[in-house]
C-alpha atoms as a PDB file:
ATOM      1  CA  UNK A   1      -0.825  18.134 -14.939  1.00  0.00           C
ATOM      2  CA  UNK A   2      -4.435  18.045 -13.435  1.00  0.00           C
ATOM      3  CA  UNK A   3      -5.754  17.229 -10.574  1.00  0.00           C
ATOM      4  CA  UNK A   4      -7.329  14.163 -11.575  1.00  0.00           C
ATOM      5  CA  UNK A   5      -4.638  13.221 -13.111  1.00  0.00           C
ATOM      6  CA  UNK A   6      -2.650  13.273 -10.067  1.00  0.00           C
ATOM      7  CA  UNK A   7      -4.894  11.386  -8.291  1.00  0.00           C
ATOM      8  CA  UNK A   8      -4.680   8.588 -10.934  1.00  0.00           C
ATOM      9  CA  UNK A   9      -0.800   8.408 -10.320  1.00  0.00           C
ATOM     10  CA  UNK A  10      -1.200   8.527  -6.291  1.00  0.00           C
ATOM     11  CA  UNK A  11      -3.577   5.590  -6.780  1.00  0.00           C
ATOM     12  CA  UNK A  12      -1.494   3.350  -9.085  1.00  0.00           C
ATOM     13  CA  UNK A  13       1.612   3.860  -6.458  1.00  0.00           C
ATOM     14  CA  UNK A  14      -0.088   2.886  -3.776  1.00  0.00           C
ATOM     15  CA  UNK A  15      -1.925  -0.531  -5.382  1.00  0.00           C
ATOM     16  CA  UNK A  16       2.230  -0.811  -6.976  1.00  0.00           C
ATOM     17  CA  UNK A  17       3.428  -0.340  -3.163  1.00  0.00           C
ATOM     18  CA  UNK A  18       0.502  -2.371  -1.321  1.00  0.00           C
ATOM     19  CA  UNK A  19       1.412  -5.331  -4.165  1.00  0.00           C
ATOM     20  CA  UNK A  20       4.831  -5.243  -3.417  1.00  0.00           C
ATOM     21  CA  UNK A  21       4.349  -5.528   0.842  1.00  0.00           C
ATOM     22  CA  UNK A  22       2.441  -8.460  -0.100  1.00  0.00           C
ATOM     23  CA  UNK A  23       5.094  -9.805  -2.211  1.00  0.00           C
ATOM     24  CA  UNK A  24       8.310  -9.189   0.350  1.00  0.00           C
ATOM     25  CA  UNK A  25       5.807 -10.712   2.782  1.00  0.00           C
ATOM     26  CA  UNK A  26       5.078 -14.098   1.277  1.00  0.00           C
ATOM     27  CA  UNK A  27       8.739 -13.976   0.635  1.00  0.00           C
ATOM     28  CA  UNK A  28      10.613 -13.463   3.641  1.00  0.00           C
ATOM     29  CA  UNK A  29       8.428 -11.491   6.444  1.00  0.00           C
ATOM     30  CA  UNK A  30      10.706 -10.752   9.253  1.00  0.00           C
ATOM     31  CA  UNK A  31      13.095  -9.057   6.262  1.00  0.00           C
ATOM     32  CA  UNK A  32       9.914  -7.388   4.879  1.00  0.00           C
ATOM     33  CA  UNK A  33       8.601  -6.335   7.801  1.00  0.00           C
ATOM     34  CA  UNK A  34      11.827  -4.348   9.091  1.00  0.00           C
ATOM     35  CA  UNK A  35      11.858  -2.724   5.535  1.00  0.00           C
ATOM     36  CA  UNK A  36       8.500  -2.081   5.270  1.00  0.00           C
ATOM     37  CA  UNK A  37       8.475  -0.483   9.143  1.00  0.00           C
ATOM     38  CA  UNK A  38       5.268  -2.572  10.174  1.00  0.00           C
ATOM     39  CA  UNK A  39       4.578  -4.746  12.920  1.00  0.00           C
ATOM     40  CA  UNK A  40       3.397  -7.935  13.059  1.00  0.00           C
ATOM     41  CA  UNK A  41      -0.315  -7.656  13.256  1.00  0.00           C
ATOM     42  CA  UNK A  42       0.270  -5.127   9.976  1.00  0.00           C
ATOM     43  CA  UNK A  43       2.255  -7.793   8.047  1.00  0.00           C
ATOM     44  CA  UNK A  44      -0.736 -10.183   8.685  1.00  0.00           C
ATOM     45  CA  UNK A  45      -3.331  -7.346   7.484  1.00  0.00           C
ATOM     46  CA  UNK A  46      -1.876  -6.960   4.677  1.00  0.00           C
ATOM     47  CA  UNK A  47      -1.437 -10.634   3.735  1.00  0.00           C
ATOM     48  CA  UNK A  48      -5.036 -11.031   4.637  1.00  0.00           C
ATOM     49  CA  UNK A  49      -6.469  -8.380   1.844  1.00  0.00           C
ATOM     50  CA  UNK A  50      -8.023  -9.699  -1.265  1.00  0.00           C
ATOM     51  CA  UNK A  51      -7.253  -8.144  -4.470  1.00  0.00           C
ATOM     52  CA  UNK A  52     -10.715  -6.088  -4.358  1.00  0.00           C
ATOM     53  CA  UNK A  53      -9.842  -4.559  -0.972  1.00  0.00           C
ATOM     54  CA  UNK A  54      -6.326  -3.660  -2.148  1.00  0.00           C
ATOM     55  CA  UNK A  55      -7.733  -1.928  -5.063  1.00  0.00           C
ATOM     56  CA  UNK A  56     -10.270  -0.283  -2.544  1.00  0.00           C
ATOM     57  CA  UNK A  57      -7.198   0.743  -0.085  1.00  0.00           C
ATOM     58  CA  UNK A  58      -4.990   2.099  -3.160  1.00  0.00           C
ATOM     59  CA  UNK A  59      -8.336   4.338  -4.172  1.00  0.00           C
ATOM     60  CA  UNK A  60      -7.058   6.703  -1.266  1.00  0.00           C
ATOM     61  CA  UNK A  61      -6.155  10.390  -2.570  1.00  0.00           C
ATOM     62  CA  UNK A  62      -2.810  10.015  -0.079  1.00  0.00           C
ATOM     63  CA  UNK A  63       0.063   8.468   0.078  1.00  0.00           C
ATOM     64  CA  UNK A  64      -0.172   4.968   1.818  1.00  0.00           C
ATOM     65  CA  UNK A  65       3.760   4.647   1.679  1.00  0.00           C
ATOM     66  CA  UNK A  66       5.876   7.276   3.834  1.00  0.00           C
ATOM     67  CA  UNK A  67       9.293   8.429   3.159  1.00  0.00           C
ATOM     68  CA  UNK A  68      11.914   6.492   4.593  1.00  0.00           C
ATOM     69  CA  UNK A  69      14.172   9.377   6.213  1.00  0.00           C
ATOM     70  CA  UNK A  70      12.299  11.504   8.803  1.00  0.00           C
ATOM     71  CA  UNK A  71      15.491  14.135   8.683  1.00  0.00           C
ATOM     72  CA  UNK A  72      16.752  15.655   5.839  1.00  0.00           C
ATOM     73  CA  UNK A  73      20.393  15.366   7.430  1.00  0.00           C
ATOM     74  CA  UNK A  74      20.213  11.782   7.077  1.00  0.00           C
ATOM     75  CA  UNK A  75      19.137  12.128   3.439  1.00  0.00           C
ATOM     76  CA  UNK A  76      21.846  14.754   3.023  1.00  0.00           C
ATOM     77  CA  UNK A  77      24.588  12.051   4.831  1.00  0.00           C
ATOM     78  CA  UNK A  78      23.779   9.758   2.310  1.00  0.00           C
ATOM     79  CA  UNK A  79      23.447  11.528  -0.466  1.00  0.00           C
ATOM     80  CA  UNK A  80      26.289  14.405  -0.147  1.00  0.00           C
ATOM     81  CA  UNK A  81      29.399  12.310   0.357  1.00  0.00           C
ATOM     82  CA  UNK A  82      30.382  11.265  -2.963  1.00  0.00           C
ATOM     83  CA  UNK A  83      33.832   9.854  -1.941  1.00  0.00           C
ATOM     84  CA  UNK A  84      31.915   7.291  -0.035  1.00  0.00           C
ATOM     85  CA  UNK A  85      28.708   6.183  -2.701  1.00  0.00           C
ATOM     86  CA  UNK A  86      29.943   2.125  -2.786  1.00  0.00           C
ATOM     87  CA  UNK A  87      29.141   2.349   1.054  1.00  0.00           C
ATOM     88  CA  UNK A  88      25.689   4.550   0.587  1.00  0.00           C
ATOM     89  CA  UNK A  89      23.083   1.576   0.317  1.00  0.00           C
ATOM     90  CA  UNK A  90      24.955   0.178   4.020  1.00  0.00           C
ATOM     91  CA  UNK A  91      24.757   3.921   5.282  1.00  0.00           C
ATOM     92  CA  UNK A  92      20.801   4.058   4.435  1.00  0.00           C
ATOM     93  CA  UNK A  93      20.429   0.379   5.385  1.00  0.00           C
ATOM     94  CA  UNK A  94      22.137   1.513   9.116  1.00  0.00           C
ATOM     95  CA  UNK A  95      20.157   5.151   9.382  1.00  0.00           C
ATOM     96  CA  UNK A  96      16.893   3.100   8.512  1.00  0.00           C
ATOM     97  CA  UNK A  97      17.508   0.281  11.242  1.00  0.00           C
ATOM     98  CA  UNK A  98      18.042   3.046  13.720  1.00  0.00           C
ATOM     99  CA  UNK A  99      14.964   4.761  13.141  1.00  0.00           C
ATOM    100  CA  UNK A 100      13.102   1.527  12.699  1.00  0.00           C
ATOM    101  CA  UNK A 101      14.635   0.504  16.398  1.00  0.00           C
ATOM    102  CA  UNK A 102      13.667   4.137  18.133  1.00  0.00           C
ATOM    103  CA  UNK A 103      10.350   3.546  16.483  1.00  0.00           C
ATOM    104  CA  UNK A 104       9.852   0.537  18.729  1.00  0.00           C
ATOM    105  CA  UNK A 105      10.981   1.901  21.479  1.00  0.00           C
ATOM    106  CA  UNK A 106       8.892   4.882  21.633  1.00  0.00           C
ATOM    107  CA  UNK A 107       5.901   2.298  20.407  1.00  0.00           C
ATOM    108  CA  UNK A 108       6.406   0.794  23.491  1.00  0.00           C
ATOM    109  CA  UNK A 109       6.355   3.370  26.318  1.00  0.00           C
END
């Protein structure tokens, strides 16, 4: 795989990703905002772009979405424990909130 090639696929992820924020937004913004991990003058960023500036955004040779676990023990939690996989999405849903919630805390010191 090429360079180029690669750069093609980072830029159709992030104009898939930056369409989809838009989407959860119209739909239900306080939900999409917690899973997105954005704040409130983000959400209404986003919502503001026209299609030309999301294409210009998604152009970017990086990544515009992050991962969602900052620790690969938290991956591991969720991912290692197979007696417990009906209960992995809650798990994730729980390790995300927490991070989201020290996120704001930290924001705000």
């Amino acid at each position: 795989m090429t360079d180029t090639s690669l750069i093609d696929e980072i830029e159709d992820l992030n104009l898939s990703y930056l369409l989809l924020a838009q989407r959860l937004l119209q739909r239900d913004r306080p939900s999409a905002m917690f899973r997105l991990k954005i704040d409130h003058d983000m959400a209404e960023l986003l919502l503001s772009l026209s299609a030309r500036q999301l294409t210009q955004l998604a152009r970017s040779n990086q990544l515009l979405c992050r991962f969602g676990y900052d620790d690969a023990a938290q991956l591991r939690a969720v991912t290692h424990h197979p007696r417990e996989q009906h209960l992995s999405g809650f798990h994730s849903s729980l390790l995300m909130a927490s991070q989201a919630s020290a996120g704001a805390e930290n924001k705000g010191n």
